[in-house]
C-alpha atoms as a PDB file:
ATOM      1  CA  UNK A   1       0.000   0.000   0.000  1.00  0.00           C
ATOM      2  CA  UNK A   2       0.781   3.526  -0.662  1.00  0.00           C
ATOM      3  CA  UNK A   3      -0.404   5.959   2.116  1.00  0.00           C
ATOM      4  CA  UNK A   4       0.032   9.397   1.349  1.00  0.00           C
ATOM      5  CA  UNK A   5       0.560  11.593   4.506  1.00  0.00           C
ATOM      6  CA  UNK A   6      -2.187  14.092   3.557  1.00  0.00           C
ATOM      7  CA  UNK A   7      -5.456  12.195   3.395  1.00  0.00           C
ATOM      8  CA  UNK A   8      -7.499  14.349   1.016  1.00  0.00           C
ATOM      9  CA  UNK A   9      -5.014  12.438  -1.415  1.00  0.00           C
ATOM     10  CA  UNK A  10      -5.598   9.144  -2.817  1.00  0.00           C
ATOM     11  CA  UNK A  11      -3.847   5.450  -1.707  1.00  0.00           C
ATOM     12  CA  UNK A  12      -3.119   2.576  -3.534  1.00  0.00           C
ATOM     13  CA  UNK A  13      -3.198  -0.726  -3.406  1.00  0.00           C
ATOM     14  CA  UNK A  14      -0.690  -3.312  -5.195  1.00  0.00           C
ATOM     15  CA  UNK A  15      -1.021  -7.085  -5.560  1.00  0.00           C
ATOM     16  CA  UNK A  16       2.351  -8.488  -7.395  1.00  0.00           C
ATOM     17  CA  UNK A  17       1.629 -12.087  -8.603  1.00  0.00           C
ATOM     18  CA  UNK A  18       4.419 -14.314 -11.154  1.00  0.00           C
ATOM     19  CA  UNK A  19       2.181 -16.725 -13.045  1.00  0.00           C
ATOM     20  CA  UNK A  20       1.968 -20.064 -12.082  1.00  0.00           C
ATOM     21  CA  UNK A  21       0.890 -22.719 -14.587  1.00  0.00           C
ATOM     22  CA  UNK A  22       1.055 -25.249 -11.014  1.00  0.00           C
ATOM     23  CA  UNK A  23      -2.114 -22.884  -9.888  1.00  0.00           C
ATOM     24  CA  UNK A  24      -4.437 -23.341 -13.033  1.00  0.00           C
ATOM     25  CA  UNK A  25      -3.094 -20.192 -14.594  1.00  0.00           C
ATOM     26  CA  UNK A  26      -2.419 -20.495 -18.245  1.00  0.00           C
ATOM     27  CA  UNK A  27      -2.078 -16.478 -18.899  1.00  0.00           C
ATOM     28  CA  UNK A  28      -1.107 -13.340 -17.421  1.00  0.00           C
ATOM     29  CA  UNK A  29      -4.823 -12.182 -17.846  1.00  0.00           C
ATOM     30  CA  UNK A  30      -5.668 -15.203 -15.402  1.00  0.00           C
ATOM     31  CA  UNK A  31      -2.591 -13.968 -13.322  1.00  0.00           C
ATOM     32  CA  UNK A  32      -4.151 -10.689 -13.094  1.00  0.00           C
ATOM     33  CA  UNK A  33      -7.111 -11.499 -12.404  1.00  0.00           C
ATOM     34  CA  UNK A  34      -5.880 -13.877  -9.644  1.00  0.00           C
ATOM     35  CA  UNK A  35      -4.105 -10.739  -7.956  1.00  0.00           C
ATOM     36  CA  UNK A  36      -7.483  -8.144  -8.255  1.00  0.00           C
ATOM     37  CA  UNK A  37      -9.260 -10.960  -6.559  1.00  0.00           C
ATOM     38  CA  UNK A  38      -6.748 -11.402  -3.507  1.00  0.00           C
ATOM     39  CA  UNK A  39      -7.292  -7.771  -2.966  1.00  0.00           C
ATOM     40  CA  UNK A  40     -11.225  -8.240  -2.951  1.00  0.00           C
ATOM     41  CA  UNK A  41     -11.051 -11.403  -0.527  1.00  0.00           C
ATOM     42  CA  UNK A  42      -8.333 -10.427   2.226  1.00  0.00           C
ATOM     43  CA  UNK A  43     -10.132  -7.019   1.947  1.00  0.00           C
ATOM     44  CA  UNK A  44      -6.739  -4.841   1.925  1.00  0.00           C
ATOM     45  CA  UNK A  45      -8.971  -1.621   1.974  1.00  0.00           C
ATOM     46  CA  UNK A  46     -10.535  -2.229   5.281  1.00  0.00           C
ATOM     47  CA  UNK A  47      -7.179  -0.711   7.004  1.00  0.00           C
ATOM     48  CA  UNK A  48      -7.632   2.453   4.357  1.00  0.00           C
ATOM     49  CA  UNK A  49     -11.046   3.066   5.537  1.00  0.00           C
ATOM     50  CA  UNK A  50     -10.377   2.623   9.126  1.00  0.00           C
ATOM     51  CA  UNK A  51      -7.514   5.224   8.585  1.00  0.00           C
ATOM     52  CA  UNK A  52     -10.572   7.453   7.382  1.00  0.00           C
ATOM     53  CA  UNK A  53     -10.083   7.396   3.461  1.00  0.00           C
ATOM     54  CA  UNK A  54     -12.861   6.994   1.176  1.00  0.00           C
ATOM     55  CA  UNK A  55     -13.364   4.059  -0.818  1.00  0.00           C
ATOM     56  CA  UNK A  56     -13.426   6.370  -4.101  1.00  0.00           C
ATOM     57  CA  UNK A  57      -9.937   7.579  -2.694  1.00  0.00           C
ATOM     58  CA  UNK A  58      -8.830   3.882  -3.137  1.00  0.00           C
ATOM     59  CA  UNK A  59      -7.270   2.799  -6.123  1.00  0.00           C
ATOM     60  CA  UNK A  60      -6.603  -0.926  -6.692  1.00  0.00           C
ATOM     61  CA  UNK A  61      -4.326  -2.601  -9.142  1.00  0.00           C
ATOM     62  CA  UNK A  62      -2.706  -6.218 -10.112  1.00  0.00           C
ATOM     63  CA  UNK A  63       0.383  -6.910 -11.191  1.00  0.00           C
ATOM     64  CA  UNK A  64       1.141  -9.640 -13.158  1.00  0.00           C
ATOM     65  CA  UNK A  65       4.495 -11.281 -14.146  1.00  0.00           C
ATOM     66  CA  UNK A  66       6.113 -13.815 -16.382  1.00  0.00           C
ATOM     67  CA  UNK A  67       9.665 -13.448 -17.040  1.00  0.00           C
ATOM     68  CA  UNK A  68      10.089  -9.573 -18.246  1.00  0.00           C
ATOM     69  CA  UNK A  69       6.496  -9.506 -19.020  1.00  0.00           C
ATOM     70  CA  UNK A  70       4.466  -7.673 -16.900  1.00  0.00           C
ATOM     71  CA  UNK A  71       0.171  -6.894 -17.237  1.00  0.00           C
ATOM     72  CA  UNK A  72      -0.995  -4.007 -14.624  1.00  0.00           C
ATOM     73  CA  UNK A  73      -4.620  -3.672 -14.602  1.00  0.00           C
END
């Protein structure tokens, strides 16, 4: 997470995730889409809004890797 120090800004969330063809992924979109849903299901903004941000000020985003390939979404 990214916390800026002056909470009228906005924080960010990042999920980093390498594919793993040993996890059912076959693609980096999978990947992805693996890493968005972490952030959904261990509920990473809860902290943010207890800190007294705005779920609008949240922004969420996935990283996915394979070698020197990389999807962000």
């Amino acid at each position: 997470m990214l916390i800026p120090l002056d909470r009228s800004g906005k924080a960010f969330i990042f999920e980093f995730k390498v594919l793993n063809p040993y996890e059912d992924e076959r693609t980096l979109e999978e990947t992805l889409a693996s890493a968005r849903a972490q952030i959904e299901e261990k509920h990473y903004e809860a902290e943010l809004i207890s800190e007294g941000f705005a779920p609008g000020q949240i922004r969420k985003y996935g990283f996915a890797f394979q070698g020197k390939t990389c999807l962000i979404g």
